[in-house]
Protein backbone atom coordinates (compact mmCIF):
# COMPACT_ATOMS: atom_id res chain seq x y z
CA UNK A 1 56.51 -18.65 -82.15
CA UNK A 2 56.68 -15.08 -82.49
CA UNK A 3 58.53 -13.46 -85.29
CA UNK A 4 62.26 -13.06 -84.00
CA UNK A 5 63.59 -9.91 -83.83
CA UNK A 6 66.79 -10.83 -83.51
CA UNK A 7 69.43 -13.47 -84.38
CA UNK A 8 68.15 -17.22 -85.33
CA UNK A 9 69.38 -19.42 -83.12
CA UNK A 10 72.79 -20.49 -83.77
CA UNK A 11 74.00 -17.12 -85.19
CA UNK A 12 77.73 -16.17 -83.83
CA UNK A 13 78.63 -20.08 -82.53
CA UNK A 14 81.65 -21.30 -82.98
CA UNK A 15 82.33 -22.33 -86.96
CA UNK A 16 82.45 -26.18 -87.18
CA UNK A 17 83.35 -28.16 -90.32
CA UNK A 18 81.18 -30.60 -91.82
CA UNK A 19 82.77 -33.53 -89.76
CA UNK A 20 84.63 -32.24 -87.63
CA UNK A 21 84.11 -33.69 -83.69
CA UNK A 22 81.81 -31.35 -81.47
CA UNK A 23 80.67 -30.86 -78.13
CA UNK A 24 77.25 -30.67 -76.80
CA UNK A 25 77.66 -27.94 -73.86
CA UNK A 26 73.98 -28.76 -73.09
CA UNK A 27 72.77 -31.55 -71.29
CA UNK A 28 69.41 -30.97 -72.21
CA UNK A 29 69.73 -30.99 -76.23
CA UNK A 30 71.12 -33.64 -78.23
CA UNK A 31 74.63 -34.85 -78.48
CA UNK A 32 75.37 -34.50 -82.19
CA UNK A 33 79.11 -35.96 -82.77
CA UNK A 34 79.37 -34.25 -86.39
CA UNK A 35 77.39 -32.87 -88.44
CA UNK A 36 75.65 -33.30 -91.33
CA UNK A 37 76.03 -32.27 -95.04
CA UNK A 38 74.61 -29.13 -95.85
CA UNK A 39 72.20 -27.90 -98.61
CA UNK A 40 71.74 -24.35 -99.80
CA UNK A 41 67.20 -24.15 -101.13
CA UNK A 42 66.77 -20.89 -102.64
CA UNK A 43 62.87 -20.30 -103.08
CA UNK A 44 61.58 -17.70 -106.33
CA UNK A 45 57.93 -16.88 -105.15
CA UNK A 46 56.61 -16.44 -108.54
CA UNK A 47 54.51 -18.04 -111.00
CA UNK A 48 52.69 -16.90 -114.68
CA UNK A 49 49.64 -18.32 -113.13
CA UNK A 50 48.65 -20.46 -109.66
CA UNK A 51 47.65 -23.67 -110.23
CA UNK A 52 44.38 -24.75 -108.51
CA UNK A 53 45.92 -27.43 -106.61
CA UNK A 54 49.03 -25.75 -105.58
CA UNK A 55 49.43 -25.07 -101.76
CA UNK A 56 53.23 -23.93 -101.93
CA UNK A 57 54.59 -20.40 -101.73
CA UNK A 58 54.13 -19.18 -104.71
CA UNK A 59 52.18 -15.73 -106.13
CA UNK A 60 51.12 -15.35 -110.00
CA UNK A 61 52.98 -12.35 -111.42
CA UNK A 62 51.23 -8.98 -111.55
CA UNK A 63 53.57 -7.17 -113.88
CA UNK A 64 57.10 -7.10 -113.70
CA UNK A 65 58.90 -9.33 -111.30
CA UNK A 66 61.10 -7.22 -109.17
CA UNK A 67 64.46 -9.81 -110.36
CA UNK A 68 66.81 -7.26 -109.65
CA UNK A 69 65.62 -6.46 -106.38
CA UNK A 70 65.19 -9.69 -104.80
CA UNK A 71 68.54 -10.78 -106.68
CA UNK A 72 70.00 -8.75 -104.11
CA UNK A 73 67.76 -9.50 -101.34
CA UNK A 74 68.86 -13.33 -101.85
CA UNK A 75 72.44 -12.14 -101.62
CA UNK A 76 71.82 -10.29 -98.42
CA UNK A 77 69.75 -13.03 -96.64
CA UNK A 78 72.79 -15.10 -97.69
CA UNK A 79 74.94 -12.84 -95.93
CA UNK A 80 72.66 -12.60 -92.60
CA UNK A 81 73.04 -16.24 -92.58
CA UNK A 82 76.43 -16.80 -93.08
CA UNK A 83 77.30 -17.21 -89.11
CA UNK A 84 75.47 -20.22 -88.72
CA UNK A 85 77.27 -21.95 -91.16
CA UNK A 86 80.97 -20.67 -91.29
CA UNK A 87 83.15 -23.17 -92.76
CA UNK A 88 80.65 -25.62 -94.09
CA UNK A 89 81.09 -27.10 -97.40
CA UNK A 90 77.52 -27.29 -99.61
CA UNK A 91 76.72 -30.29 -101.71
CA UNK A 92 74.13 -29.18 -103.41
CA UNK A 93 71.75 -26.07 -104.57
CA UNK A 94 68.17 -25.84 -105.17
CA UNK A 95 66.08 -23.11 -107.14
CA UNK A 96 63.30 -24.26 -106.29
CA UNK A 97 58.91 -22.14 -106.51
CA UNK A 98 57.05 -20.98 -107.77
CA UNK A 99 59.16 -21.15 -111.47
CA UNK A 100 62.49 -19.78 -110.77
CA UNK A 101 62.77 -20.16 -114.73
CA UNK A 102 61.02 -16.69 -114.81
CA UNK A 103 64.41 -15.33 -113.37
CA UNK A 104 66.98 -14.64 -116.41
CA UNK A 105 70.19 -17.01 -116.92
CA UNK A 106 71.97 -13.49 -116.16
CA UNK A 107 70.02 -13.47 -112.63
CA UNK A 108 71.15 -17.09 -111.93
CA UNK A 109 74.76 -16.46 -112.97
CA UNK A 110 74.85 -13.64 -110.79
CA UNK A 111 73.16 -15.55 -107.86
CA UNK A 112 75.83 -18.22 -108.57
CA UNK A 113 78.67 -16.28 -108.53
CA UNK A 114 77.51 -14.77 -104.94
CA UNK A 115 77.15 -18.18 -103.30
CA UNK A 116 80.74 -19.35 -104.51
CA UNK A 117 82.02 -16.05 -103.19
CA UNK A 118 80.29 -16.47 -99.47
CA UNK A 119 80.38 -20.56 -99.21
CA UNK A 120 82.56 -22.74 -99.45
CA UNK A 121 80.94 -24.79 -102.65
CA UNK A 122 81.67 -28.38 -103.26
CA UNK A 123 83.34 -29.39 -106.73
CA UNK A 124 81.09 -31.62 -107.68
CA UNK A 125 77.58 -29.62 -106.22
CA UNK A 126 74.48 -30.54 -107.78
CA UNK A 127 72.90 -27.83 -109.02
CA UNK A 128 69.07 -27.69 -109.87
CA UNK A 129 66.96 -25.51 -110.84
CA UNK A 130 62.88 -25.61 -111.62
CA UNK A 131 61.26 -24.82 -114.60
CA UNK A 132 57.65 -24.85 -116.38
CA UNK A 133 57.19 -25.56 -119.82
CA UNK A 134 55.68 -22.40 -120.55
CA UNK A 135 58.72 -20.39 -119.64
CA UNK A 136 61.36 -22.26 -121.72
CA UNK A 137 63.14 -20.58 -124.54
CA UNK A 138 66.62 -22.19 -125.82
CA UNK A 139 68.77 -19.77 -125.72
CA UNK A 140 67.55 -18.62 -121.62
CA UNK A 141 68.40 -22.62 -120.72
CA UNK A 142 71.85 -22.62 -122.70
CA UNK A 143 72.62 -19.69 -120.61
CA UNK A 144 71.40 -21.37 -117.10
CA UNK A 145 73.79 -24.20 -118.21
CA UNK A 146 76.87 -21.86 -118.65
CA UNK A 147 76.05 -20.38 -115.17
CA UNK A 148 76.43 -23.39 -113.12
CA UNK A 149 73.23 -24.83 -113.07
CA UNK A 150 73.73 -28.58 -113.95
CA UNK A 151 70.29 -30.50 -113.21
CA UNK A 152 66.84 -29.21 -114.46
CA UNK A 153 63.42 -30.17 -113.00
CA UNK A 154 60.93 -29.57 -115.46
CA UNK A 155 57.15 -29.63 -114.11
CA UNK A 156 55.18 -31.60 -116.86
CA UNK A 157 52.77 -32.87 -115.11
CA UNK A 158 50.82 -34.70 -117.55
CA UNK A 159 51.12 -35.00 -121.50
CA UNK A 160 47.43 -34.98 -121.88
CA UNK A 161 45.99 -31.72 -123.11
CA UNK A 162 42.66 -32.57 -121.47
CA UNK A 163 44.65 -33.07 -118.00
CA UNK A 164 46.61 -30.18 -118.45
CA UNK A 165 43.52 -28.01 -118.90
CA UNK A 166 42.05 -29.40 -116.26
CA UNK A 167 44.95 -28.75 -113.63
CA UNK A 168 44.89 -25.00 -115.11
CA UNK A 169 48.47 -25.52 -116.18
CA UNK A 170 49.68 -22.72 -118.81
CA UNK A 171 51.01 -25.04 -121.35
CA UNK A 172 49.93 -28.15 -123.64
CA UNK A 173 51.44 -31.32 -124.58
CA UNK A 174 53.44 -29.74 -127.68
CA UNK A 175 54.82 -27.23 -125.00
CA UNK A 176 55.60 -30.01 -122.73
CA UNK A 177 57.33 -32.08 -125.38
CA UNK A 178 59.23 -28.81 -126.79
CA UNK A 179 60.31 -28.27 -123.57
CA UNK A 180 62.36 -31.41 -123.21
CA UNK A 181 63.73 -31.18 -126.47
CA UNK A 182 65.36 -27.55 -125.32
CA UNK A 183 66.28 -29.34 -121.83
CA UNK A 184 68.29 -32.12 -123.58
CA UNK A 185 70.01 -30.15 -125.45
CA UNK A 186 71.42 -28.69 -122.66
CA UNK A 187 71.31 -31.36 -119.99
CA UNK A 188 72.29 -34.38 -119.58
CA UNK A 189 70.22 -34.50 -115.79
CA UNK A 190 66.84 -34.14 -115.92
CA UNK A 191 64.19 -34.81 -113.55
CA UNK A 192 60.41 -34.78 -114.84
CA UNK A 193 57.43 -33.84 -112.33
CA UNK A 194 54.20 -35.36 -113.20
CA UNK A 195 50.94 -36.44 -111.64
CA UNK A 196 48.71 -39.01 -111.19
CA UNK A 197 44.72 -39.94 -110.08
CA UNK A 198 44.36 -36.96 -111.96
CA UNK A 199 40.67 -35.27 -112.45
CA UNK A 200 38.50 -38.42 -114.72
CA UNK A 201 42.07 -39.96 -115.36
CA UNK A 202 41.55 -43.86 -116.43
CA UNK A 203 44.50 -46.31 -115.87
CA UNK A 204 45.08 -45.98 -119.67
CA UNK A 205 45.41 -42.77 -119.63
CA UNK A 206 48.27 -42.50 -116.72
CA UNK A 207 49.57 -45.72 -118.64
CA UNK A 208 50.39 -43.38 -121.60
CA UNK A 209 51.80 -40.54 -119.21
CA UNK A 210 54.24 -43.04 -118.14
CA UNK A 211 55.05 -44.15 -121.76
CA UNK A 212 56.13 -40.74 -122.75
CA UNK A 213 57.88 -39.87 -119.94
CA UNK A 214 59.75 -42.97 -120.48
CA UNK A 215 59.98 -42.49 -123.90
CA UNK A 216 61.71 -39.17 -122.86
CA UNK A 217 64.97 -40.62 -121.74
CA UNK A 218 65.88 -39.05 -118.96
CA UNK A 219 67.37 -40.46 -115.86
CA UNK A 220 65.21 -39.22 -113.08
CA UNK A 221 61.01 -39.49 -113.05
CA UNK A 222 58.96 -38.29 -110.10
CA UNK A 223 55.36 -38.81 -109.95
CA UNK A 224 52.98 -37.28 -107.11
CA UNK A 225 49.37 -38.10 -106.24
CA UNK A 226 46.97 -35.54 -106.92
CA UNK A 227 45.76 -34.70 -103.19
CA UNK A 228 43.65 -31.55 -102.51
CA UNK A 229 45.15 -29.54 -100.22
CA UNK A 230 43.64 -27.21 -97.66
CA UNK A 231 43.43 -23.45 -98.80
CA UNK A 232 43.75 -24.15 -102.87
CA UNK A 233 40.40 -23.46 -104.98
CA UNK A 234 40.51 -27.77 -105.49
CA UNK A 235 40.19 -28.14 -101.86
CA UNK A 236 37.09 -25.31 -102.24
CA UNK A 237 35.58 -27.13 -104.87
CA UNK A 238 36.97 -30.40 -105.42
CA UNK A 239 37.12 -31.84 -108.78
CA UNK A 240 35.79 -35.49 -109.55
CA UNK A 241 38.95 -37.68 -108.54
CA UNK A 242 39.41 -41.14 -109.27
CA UNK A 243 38.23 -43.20 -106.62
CA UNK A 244 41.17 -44.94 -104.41
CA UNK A 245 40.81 -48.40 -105.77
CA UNK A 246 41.18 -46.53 -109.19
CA UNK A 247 44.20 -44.68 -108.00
CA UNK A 248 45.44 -48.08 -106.74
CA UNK A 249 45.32 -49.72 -109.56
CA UNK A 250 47.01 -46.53 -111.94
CA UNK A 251 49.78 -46.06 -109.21
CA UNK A 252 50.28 -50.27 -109.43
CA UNK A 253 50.44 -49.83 -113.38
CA UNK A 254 52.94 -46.86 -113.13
CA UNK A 255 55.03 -48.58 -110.57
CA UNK A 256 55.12 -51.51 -112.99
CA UNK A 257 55.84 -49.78 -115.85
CA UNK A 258 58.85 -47.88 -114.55
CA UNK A 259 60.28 -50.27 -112.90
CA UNK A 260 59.99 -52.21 -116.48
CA UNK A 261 62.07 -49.59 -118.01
CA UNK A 262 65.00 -49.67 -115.02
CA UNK A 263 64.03 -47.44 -112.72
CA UNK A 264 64.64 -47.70 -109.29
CA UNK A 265 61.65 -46.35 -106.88
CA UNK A 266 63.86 -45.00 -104.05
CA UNK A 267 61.74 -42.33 -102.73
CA UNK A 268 57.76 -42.01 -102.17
CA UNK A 269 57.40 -40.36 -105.31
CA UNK A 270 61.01 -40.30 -107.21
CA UNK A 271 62.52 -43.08 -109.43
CA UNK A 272 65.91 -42.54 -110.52
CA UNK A 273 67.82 -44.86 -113.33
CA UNK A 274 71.20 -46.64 -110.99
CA UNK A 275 73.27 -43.73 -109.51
CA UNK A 276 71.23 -40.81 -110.85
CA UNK A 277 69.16 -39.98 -107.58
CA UNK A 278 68.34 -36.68 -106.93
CA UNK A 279 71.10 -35.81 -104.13
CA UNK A 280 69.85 -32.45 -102.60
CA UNK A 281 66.54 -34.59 -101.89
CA UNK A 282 68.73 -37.27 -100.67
CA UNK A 283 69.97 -35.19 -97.97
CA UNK A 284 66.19 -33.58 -97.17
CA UNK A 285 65.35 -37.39 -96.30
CA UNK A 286 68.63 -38.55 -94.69
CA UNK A 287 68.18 -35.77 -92.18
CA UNK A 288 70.72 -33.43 -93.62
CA UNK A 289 71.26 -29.79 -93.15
CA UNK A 290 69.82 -27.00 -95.91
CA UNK A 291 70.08 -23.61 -95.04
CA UNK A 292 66.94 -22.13 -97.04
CA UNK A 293 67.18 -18.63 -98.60
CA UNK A 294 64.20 -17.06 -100.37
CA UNK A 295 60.34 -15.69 -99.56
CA UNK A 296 58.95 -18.27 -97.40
CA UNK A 297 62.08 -20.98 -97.24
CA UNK A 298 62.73 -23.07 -94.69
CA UNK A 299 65.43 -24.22 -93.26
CA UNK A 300 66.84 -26.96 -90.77
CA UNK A 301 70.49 -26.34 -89.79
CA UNK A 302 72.33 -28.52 -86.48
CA UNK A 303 74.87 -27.42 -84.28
CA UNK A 304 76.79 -29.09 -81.38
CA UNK A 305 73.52 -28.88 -78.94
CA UNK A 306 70.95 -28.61 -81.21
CA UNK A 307 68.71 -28.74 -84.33
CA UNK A 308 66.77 -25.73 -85.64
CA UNK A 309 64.18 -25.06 -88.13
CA UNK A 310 63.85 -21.49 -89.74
CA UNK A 311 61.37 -20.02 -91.88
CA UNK A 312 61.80 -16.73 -94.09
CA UNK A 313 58.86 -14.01 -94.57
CA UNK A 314 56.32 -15.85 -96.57
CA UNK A 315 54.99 -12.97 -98.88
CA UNK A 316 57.30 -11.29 -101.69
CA UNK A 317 56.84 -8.03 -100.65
CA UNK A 318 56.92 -8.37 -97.06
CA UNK A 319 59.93 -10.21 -97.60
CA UNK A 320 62.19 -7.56 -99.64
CA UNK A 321 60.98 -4.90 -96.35
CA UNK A 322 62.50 -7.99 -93.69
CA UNK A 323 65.28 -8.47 -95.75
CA UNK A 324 66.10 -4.54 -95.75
CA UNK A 325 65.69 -4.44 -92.17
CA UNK A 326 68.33 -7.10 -91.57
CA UNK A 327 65.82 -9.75 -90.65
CA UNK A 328 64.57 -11.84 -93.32
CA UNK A 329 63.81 -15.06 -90.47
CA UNK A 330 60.09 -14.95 -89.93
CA UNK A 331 60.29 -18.04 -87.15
CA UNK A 332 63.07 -19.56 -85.84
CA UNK A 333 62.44 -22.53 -83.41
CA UNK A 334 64.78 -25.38 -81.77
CA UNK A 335 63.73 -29.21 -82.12
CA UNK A 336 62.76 -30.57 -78.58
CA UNK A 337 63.97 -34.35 -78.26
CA UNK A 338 60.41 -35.62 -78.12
CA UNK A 339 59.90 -34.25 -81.78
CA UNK A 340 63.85 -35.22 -83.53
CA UNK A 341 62.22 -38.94 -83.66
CA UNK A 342 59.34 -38.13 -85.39
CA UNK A 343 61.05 -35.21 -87.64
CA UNK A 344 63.51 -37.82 -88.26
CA UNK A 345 61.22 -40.66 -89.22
CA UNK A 346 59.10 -38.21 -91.24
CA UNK A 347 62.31 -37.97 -93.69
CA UNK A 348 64.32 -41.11 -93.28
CA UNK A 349 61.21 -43.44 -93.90
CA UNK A 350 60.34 -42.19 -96.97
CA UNK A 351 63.33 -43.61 -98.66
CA UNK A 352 63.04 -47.17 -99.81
CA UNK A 353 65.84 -48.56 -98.28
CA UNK A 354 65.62 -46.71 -95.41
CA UNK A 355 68.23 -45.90 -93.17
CA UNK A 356 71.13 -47.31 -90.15
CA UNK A 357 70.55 -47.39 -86.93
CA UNK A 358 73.72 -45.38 -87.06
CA UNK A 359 72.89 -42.91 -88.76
CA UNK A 360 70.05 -42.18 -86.58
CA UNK A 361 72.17 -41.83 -83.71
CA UNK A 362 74.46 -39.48 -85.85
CA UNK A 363 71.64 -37.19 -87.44
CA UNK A 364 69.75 -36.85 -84.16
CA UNK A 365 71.82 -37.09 -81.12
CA UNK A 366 69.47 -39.59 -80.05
CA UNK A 367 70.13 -43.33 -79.42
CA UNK A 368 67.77 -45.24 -81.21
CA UNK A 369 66.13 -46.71 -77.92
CA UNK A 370 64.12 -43.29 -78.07
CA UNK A 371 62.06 -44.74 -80.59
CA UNK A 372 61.47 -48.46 -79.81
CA UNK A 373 58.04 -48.45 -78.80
CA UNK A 374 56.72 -46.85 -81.98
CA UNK A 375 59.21 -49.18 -83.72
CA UNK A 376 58.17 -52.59 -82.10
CA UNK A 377 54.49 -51.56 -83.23
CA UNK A 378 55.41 -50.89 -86.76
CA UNK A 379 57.32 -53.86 -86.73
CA UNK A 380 54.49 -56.00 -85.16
CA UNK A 381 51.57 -54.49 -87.60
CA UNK A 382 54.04 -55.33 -90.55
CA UNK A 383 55.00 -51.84 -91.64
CA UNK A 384 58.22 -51.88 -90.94
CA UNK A 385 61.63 -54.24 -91.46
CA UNK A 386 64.35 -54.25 -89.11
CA UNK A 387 67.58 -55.71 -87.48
CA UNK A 388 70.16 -54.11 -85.28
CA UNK A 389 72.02 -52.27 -88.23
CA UNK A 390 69.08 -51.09 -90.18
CA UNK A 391 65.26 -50.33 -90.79
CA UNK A 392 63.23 -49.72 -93.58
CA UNK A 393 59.47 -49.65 -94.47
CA UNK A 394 57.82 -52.92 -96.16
CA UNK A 395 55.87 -53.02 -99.18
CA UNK A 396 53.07 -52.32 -96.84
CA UNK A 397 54.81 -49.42 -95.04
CA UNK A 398 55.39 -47.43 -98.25
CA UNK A 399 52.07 -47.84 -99.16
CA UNK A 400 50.07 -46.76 -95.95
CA UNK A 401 53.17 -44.56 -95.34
CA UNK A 402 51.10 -41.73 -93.55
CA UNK A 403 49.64 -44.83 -90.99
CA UNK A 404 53.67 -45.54 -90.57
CA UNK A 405 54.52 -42.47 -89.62
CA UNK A 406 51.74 -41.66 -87.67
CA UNK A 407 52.83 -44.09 -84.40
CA UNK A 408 55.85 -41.74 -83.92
CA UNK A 409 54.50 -38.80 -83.62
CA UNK A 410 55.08 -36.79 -80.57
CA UNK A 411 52.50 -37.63 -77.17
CA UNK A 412 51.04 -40.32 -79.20
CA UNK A 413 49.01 -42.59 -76.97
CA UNK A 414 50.77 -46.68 -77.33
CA UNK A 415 47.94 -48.93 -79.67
CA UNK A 416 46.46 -45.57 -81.32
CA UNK A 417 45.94 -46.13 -85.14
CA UNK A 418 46.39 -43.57 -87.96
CA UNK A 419 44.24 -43.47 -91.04
């Protein structure tokens, strides 16, 4: 779609609470009886250096980073937005990058302080914010803890200097170590990003990853396979990966090892100790609503008739300009029914448990005989566990999840297999 010049959809309806009953004037969109909890993602572009695998938005710092600046372009996107979600309470808040640690704890407070003032903010909101090792300093992350922010995601990665060197990340195990001791002292929720199949890693080597991060203590682990992306200098000149059996065996032995120490794998790639899930992702993969704020965020927000997805002006720059002009939305598109199955799927199947068959009905408008032939396959090639009240992926599901999720996509042919 082209770039919108004006409006994303959705701005000036009528204000609904999170809730509240709604009607669908159009007979063509879904029918959504409430709607769902709302998210606010707000995306910091920048990073001291881009990693070689990295394929999100984010741009290593040349100089200064223009904080005050884009401070205020957050606030005004904000403020843009603000139509499209009169009225709604937010659960939860995101900094998420790039390293929105490079921001000060003044810059967060102030950020903060604007969203209470505009939104109506939940007592209890999660709020989370990203950081790198290489960017911590106590007295910075004391400060982001008197502003609000109440959950830190610290990207570790691996505690392996050899691994870190070779995923061109800016710190070193002492760093990454250091780095939790300043978090703790601070935090009492703390999520830890690392990786696995990494460049020559050996299943004793991602065996002692997961023994320090679980000698860390903190509630929440998430661990991601390496994949090279398109567009990243790996995916140029790929580095020599462990072969899958390999990465079979060290994503068994990490699997094993957390769930030894009382973690829970609820997500893909997140483990969480009982009660301490990550809840802004919970919402991503129940099919909630996040309005996304930020160079490059995106967004899905639902009203009465329909679901949209949003995306901001991808580059910094280009982004302040937009943002000045009174149009920070880069493309704004609605959900056609043939793609809310698959866009719901895409989230909802992800999660261990799963989901209800009623909250399908609820999140899409849809009822859930819209998907039965792509679920009576999954069912039928074991992928996939169901009754009438609820569905979830099998063992075998979560590990070919891409296969899963593959049979729902959009003009898929009926006995077409994904790889």
């Amino acid at each position: 779609m082209a770039p919108s010049d004006h409006p994303a959809p959705g701005a000036g309806a009528p204000p609904h609470r999170e809730g509240e009953s709604v009607t669908a004037p159009s007979p063509a969109g879904p029918r959504l009886a409430k709607l769902p909890p709302l998210a606010l993602y707000v995306h910091i572009p920048w990073c001291v250096k881009k990693c070689p695998y990295c394929d999100f938005n984010s741009h290593q710092v040349r100089g200064e980073v223009p904080e005050r600046e884009y401070v205020e372009a957050l606030v005004t996107d904000l403020e843009i937005a603000l139509p499209q979600v009169w009225g709604r309470r937010v659960h939860s808040v995101f900094f998420g990058g790039g390293t929105p640690s490079l921001l000060s704890a003044k810059s967060i407070d102030s950020l903060l302080a604007a969203f209470r003032a505009r939104l109506p903010i939940a007592a209890d909101c999660e709020v989370t914010l990203e950081a790198n090792p290489g960017t911590f300093e106590a007295e910075k992350f004391r400060g982001y803890r008197e502003a609000g922010v109440n959950r830190l995601s610290i990207g570790i990665q691996s505690f392996d200097p050899k691994h870190l060197r070779a995923l061109g990340r800016i710190h070193d195990d002492r760093e990454a170590r250091r780095a939790i001791e300043i978090a703790q002292a601070a935090f009492d929720n703390i999520n830890l990003d690392l990786m696995y199949a990494l460049p020559g890693q050996t299943p004793a080597e991602a065996r002692a990853d997961v023994e320090a991060a679980l000698g860390a203590g903190v509630p929440h682990l998430s661990f991601y396979h390496l994949t090279l992306e398109p567009n990243t200098p790996f995916h140029r000149h790929p580095p020599a990966l462990p072969d899958e059996d390999a990465a079979a065996e060290i994503q068994d032995a990490i699997g094993a090892a957390l769930a030894g120490g009382g973690y829970i794998n609820y997500e893909t790639s997140a483990w969480a100790l009982a009660g301490r899930e990550c809840r802004h992702n919970l919402n991503y993969w129940r099919f909630g609503d996040y309005l996304g704020i930020g160079a490059g965020a995106h967004g899905k927000l639902s009203f009465a008739d329909r679901i949209t997805r949003s995306t901001r002006w991808k580059q910094p720059k280009e982004y302040l300009q937009r943002v000045a002009e009174g149009r920070p939305v880069q493309e704004s598109r609605e959900l056609a029914r043939a793609d809310l199955v698959f866009e719901f799927m895409m989230n909802a199947l992800r999660l261990s448990q799963g989901f209800a068959v009623g909250a399908f009905v609820e999140r899409t408008g849809l009822q859930i005989a819209a998907a039965e032939k792509p679920l009576r396959e999954a069912e039928a090639r074991g992928l996939l566990i169901r009754d009438h009240e609820y569905i979830r992926p099998s063992e075998l599901g979560q590990r070919f999840l891409n296969d899963l999720l593959q049979l729902f996509l959009p003009g898929r042919k009926e006995g077409l297999t994904g790889s």
